[in-house]
C-alpha atoms as a PDB file:
ATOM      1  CA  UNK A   1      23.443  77.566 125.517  1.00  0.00           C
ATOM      2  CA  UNK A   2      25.752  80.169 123.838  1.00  0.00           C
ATOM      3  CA  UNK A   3      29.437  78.870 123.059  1.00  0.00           C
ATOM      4  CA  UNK A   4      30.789  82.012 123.110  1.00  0.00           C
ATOM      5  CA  UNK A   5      30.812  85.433 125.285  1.00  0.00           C
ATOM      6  CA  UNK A   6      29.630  87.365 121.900  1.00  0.00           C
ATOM      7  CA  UNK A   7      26.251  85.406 121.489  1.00  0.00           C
ATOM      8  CA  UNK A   8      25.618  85.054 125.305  1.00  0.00           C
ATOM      9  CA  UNK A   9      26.369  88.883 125.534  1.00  0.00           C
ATOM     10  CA  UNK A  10      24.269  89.436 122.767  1.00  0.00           C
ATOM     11  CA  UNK A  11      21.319  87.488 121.393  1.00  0.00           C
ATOM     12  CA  UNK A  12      20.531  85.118 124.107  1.00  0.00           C
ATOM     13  CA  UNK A  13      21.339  87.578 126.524  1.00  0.00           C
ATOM     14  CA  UNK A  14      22.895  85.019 129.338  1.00  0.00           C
ATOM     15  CA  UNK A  15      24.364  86.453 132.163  1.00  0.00           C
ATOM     16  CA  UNK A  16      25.482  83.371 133.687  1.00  0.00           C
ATOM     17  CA  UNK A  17      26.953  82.150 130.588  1.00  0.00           C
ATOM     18  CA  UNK A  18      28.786  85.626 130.743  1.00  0.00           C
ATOM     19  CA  UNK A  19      30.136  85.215 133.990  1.00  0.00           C
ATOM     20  CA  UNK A  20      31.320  81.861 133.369  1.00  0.00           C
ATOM     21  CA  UNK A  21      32.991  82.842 130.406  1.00  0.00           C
ATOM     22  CA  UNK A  22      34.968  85.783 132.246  1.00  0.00           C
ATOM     23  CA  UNK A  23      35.622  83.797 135.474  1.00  0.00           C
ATOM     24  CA  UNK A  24      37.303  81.122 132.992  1.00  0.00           C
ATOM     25  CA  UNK A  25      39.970  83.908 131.525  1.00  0.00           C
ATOM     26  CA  UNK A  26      37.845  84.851 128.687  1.00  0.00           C
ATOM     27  CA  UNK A  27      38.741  88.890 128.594  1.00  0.00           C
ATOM     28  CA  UNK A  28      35.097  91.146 128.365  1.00  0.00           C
ATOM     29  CA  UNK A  29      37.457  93.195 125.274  1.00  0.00           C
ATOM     30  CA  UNK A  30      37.687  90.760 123.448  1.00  0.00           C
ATOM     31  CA  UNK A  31      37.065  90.747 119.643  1.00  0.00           C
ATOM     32  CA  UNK A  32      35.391  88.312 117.411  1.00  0.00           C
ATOM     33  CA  UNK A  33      36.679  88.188 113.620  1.00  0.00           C
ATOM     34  CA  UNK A  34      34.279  90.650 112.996  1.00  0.00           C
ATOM     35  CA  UNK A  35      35.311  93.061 115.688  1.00  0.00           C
ATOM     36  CA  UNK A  36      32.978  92.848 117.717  1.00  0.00           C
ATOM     37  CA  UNK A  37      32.881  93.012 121.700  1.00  0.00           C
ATOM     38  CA  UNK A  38      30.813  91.415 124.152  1.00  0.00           C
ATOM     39  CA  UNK A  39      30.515  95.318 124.983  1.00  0.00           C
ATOM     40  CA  UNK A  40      28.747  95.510 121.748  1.00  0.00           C
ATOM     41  CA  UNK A  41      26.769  93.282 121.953  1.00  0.00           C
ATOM     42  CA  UNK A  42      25.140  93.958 125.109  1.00  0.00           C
ATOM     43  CA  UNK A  43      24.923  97.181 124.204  1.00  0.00           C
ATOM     44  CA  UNK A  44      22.881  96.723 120.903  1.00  0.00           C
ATOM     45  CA  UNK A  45      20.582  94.057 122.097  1.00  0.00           C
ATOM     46  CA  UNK A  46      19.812  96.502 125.295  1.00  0.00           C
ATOM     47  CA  UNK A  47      21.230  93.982 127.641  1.00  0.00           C
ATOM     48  CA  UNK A  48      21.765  96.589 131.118  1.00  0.00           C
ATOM     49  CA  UNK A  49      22.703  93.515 133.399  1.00  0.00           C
ATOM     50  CA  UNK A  50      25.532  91.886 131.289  1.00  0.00           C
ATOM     51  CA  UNK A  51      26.797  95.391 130.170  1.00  0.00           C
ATOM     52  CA  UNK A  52      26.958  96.753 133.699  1.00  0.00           C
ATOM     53  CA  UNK A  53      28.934  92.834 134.686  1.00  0.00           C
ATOM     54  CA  UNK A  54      31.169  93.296 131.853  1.00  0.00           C
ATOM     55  CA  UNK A  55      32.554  96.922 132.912  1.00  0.00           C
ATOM     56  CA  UNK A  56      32.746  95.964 136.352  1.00  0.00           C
ATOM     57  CA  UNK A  57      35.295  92.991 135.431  1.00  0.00           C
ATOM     58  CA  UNK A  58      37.583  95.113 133.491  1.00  0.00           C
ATOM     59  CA  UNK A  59      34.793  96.009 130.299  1.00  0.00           C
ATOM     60  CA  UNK A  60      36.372  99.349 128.256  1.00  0.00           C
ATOM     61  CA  UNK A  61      32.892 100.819 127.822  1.00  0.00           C
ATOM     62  CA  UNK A  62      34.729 103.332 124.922  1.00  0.00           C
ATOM     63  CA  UNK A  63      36.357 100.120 123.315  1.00  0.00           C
ATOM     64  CA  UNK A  64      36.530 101.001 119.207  1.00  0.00           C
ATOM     65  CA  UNK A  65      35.914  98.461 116.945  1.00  0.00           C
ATOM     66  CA  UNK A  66      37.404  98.404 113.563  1.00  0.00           C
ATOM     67  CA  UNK A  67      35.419 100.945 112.391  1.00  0.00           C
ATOM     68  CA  UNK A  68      35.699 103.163 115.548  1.00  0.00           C
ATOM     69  CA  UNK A  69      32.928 102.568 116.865  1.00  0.00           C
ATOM     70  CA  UNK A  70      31.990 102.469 120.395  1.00  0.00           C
ATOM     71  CA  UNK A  71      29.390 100.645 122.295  1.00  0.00           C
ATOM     72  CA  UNK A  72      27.573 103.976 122.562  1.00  0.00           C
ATOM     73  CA  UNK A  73      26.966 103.732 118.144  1.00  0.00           C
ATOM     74  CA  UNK A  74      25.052 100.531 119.082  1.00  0.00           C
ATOM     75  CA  UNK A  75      22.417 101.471 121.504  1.00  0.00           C
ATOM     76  CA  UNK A  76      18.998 101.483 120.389  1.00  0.00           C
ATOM     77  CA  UNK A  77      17.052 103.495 122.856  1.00  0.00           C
ATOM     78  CA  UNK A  78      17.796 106.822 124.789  1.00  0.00           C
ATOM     79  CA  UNK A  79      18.126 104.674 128.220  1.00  0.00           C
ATOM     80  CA  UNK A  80      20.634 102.419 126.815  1.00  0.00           C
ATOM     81  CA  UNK A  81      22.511 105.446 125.743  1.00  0.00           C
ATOM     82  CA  UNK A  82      22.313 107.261 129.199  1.00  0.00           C
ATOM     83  CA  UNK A  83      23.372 103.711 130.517  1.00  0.00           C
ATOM     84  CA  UNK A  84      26.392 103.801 128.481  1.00  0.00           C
ATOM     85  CA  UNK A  85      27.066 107.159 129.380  1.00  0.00           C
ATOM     86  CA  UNK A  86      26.472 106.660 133.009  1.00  0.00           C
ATOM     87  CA  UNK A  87      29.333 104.000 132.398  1.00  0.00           C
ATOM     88  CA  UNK A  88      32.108 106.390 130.716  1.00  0.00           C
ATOM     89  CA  UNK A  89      30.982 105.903 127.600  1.00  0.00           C
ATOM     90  CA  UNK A  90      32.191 109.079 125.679  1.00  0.00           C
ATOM     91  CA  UNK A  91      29.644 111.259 123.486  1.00  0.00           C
ATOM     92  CA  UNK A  92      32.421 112.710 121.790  1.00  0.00           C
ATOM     93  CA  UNK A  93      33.996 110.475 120.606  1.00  0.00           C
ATOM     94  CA  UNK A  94      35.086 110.466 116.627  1.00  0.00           C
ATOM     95  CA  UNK A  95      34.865 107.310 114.590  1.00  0.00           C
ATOM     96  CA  UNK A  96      36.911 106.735 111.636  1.00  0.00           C
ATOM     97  CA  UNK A  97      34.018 107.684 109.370  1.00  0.00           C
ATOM     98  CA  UNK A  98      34.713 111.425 111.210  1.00  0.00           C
ATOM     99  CA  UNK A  99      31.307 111.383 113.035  1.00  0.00           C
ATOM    100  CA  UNK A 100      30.424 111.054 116.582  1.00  0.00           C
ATOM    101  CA  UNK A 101      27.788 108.467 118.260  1.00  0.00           C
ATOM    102  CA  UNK A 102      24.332 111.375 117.790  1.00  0.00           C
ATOM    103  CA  UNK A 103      26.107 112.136 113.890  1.00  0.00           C
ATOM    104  CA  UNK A 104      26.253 108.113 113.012  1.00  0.00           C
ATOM    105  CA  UNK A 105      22.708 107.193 114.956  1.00  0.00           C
ATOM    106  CA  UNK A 106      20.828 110.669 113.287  1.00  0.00           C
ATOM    107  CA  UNK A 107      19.025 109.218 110.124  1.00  0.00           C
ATOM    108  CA  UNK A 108      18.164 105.503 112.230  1.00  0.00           C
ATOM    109  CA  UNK A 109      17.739 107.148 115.846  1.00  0.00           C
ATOM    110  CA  UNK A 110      17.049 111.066 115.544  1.00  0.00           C
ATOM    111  CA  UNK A 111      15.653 111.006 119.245  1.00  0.00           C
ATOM    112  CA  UNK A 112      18.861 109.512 120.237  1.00  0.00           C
ATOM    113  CA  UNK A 113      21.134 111.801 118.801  1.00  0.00           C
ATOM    114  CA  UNK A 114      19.180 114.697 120.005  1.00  0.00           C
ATOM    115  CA  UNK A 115      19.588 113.135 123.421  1.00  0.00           C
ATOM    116  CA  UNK A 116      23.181 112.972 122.861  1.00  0.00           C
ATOM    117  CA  UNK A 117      23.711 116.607 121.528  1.00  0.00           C
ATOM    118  CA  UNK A 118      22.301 117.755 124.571  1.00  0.00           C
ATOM    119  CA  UNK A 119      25.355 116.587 126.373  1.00  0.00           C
ATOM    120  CA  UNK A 120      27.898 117.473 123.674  1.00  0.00           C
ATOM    121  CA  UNK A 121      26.629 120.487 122.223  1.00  0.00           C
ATOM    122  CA  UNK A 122      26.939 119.591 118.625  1.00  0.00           C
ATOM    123  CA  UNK A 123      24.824 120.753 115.908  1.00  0.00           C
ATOM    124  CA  UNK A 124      21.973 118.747 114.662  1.00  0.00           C
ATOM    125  CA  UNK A 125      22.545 118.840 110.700  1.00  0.00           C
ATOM    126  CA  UNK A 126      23.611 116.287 109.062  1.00  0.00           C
ATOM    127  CA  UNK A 127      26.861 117.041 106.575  1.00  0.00           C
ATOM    128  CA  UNK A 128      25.492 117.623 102.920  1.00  0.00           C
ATOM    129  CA  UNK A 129      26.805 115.458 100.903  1.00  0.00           C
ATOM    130  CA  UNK A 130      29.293 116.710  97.542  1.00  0.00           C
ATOM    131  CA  UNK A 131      28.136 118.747  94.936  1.00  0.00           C
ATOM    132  CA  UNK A 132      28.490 117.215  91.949  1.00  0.00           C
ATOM    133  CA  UNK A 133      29.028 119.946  89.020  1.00  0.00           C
ATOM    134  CA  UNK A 134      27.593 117.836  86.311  1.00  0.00           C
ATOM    135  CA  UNK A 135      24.337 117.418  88.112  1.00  0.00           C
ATOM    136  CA  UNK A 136      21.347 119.224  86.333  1.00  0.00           C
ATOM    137  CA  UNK A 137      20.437 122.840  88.467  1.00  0.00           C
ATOM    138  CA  UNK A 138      17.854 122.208  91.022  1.00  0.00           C
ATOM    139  CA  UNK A 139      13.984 122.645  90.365  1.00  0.00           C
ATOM    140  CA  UNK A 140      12.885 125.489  92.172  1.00  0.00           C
ATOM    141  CA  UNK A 141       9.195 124.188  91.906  1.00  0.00           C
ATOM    142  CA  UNK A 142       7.591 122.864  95.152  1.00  0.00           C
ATOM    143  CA  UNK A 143       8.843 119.347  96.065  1.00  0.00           C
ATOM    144  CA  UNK A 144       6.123 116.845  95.978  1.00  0.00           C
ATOM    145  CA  UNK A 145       4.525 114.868  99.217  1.00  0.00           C
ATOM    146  CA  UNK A 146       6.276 111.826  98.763  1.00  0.00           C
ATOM    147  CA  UNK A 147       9.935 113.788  98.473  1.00  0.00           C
ATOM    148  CA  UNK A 148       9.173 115.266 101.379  1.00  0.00           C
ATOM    149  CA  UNK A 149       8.242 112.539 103.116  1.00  0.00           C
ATOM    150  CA  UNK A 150      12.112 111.310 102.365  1.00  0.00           C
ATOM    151  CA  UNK A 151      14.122 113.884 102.667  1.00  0.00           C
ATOM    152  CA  UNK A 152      16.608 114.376 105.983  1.00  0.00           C
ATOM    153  CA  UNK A 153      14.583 115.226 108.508  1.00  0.00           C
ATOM    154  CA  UNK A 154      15.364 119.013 109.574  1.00  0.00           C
ATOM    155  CA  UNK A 155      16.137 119.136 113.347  1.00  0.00           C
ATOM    156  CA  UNK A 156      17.737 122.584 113.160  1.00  0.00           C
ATOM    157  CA  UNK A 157      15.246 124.711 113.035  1.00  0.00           C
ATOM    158  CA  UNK A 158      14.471 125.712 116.157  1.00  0.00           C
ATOM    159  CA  UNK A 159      17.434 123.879 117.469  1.00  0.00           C
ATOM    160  CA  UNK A 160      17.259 126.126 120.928  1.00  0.00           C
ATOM    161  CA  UNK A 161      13.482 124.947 121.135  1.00  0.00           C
ATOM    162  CA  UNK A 162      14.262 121.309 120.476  1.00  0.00           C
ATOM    163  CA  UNK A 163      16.987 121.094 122.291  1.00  0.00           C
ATOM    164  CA  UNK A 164      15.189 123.112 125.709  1.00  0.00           C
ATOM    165  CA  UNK A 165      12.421 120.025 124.853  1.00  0.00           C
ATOM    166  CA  UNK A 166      14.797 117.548 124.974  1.00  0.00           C
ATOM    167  CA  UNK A 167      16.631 118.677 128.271  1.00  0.00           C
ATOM    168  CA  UNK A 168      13.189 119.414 129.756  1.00  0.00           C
ATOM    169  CA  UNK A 169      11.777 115.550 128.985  1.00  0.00           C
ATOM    170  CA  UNK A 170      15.788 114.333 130.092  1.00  0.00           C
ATOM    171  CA  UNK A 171      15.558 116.167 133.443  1.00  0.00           C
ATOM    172  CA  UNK A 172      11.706 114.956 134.020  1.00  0.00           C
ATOM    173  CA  UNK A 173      13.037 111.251 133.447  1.00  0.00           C
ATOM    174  CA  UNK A 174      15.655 112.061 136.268  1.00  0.00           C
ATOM    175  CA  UNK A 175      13.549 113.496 138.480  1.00  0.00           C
ATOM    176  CA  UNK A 176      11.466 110.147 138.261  1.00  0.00           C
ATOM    177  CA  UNK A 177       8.282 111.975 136.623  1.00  0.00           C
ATOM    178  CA  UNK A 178       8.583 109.673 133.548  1.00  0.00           C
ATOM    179  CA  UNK A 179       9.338 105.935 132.965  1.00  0.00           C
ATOM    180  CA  UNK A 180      12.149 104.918 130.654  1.00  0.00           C
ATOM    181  CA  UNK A 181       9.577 104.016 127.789  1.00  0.00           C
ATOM    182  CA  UNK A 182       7.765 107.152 128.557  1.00  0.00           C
ATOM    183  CA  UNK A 183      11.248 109.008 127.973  1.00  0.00           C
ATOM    184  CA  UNK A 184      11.792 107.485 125.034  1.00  0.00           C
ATOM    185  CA  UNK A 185       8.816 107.428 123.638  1.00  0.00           C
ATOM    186  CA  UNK A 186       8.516 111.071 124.306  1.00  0.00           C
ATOM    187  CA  UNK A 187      11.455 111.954 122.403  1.00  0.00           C
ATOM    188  CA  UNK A 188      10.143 110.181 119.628  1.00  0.00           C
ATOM    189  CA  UNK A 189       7.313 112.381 119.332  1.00  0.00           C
ATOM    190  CA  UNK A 190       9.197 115.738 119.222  1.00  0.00           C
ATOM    191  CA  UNK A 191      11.537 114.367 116.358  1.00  0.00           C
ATOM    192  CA  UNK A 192       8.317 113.060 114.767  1.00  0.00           C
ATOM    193  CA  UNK A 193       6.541 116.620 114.856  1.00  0.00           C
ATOM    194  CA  UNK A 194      10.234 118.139 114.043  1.00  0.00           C
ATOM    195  CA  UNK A 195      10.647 115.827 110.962  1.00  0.00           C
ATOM    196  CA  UNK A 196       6.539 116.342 109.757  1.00  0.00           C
ATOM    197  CA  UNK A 197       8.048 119.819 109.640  1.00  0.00           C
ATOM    198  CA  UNK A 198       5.421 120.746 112.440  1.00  0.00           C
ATOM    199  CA  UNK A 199       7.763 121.949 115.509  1.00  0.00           C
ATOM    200  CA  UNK A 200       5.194 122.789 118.143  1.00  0.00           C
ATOM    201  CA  UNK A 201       7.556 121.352 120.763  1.00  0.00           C
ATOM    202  CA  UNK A 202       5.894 123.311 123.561  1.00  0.00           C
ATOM    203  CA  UNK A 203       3.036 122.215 122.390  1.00  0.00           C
ATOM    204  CA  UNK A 204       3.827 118.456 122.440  1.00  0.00           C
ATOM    205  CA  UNK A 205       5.526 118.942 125.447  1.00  0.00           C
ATOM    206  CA  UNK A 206       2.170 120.396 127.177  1.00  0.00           C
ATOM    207  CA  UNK A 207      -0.580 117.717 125.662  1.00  0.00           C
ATOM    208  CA  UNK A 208       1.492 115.131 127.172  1.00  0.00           C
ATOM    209  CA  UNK A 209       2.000 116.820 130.772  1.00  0.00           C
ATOM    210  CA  UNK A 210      -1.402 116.971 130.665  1.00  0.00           C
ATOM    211  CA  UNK A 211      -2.241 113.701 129.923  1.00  0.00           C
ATOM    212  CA  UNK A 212       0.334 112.834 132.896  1.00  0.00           C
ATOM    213  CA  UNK A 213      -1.390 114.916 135.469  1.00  0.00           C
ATOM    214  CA  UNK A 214      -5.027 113.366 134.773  1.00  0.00           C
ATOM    215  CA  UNK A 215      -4.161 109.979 134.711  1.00  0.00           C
ATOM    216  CA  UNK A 216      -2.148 111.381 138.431  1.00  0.00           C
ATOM    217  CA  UNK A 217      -5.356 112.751 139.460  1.00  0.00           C
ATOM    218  CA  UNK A 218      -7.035 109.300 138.380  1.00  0.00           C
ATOM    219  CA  UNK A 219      -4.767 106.912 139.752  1.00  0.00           C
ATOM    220  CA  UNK A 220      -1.745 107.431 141.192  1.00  0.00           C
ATOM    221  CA  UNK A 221       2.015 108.564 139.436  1.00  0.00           C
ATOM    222  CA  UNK A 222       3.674 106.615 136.962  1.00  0.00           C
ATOM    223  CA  UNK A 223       6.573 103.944 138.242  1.00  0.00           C
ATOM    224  CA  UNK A 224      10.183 105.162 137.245  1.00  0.00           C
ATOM    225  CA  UNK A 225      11.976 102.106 135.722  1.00  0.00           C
ATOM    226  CA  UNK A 226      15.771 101.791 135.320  1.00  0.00           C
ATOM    227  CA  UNK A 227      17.552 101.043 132.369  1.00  0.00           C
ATOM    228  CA  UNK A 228      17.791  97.466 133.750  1.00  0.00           C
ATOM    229  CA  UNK A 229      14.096  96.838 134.069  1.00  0.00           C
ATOM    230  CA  UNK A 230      13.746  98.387 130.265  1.00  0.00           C
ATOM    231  CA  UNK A 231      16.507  96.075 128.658  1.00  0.00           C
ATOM    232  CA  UNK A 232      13.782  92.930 129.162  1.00  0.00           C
ATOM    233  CA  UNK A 233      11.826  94.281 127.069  1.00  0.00           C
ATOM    234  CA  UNK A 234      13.830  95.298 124.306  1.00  0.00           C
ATOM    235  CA  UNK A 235      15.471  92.089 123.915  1.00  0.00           C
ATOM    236  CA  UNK A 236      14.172  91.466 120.630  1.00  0.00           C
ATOM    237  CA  UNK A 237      14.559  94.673 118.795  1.00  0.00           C
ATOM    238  CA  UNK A 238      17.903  94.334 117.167  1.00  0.00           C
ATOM    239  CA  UNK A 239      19.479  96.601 114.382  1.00  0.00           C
ATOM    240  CA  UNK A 240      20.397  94.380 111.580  1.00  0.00           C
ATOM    241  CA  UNK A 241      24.330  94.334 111.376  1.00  0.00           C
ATOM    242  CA  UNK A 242      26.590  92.555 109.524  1.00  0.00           C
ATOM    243  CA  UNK A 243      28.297  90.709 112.504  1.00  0.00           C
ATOM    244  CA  UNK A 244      24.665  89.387 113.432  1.00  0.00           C
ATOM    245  CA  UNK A 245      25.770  85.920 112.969  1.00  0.00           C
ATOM    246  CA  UNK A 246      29.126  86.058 114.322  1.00  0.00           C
ATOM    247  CA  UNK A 247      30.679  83.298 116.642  1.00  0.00           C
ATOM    248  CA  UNK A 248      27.826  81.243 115.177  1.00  0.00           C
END
C-alpha cells in the first residue's frame, strides 16, 4: 500500500488510499520535496477517478509547481487534457520557462498541443532558438533523410487546415462518433502526416471516416468512452520525470 498521497495518487493509482489520506487532514495541494502534487500525479499517470476526488475535496486543478507548471503540463493524452480542462484547468497559463501547457508538451505531445491551441488560439511554432554569430553560414544544399527525420516537426503550414482537422476530430469525439483512443489516436495521425511533411489532412480525415462508416454498416457504431474508462488503460505509460521516485 502507498504511504503517501503522492504515490497512491500516482503510480499505484489508489483511490481509497487517497481518500483516506484526505479524510485524515492530509490537504490534496500539498507538495512533496520535489514539488509535486497529488494533482500531478494523477494527472500524469492518467488517473480520471483520483483527479476528479481530489478537486472535489478542495484540489487547485491550476496549482504551479516550482517550475510553474500545472497539472495540465503533465497529461499524456488529449482526454486527460480535456479532463483537466473540463476541471478549470487553464490553457493559458504561462510557466516560468515563458511557455504555456501546448508550447512545453509540442516536441513530446504535438497532438496534444494542437488540441490545446485549438482552445487558446496560439500559434503552433516552436520559438527558434539564438543565433549564434560565430556559427558557420548555413548549407544551402538539400538536407539529408536522416536530418529531416529530426528536425522540429513543422505544424504551421497549413495551420488553418490543421487546426479545422483538429476541431473537426474534437467536435466528432463530443458528439460521441469517436472513442477516447480513437480521438487520440486520430490526432496522432494528422501530426504524423504534418511532421512526414505530407499534410493531406482532408485526406486523413476522409480514409478514416470511411473506415468508420463500413465497420457501422458491418456492425454497429463505436462505444464513446469517458476519460475515466480511458485512464485504466493508460496506467502504465508514464513520462519519465525526475520526481518519479518521490515520497519513496
Amino acid at each position: 500500500m502507498a504511504h503517501n498521497i503522492w504515490l497512491a495518487a500516482g503510480g499505484e493509482g489508489n483511490l481509497d488510499r487517497v481518500r483516506q489520506l484526505i479524510e485524515q487532514g492530509t490537504s490534496p495541494n500539498s507538495f512533496d520535496d520535489n514539488s509535486y502534487s497529488p494533482l500531478h500525479a494523477a494527472a500524469s499517470w492518467a488517473h480520471a477517478d483520483i483527479l476528479r476526488f481530489l478537486v472535489q475535496h478542495g484540489g487547485d486543478i491550476n496549482l504551479a509547481d516550482s517550475d510553474g507548471d500545472t497539472p495540465l503540463y503533465v497529461v499524456e493524452s488529449v482526454p486527460m487534457a480535456r479532463l483537466v480542462v473540463e476541471l478549470g484547468g487553464d490553457p493559458h497559463h504561462v510557466n516560468a520557462e515563458g511557455l504555456t501547457p501546448a508550447a512545453a508538451l509540442q516536441e513530446e505531445y504535438p497532438h496534444i498541443a494542437l488540441y490545446l491551441r485549438t482552445l487558446t488560439g496560439e500559434p503552433s511554432s516552436a520559438p527558434s532558438a539564438p543565433s549564434d554569430p560565430t556559427a558557420p553560414a548555413p548549407s544551402t544544399s538539400t538536407p539529408s533523410a536522416s536530418a529531416s527525420a529530426s528536425a522540429q516537426p513543422n505544424l504551421d503550414a497549413p495551420t488553418d487546415e490543421l487546426m479545422q482537422a483538429v476541431r473537426g476530430i474534437m467536435e466528432r469525439s463530443e458528439r460521441g462518433d469517436l472513442s477516447e483512443q480513437e480521438t487520440d489516436d486520430l490526432l496522432r495521425e494528422v501530426v504524423e502526416r504534418a511532421v512526414g511533411g505530407q499534410i493531406e489532412v482532408g485526406r486523413a480525415i476522409g480514409e478514416q471516416m470511411s473506415v468508420e462508416e463500413e465497420a457501422a454498416a458491418a456492425g454497429g457504431q463505436t462505444r464513446a468512452r469517458t476519460a475515466d474508462d480511458l485512464a485504466g488503460e493508460q496506467g502504465s505509460a508514464k513520462r519519465t520525470r525526475d520526481s518519479d521516485d518521490v515520497g519513496r
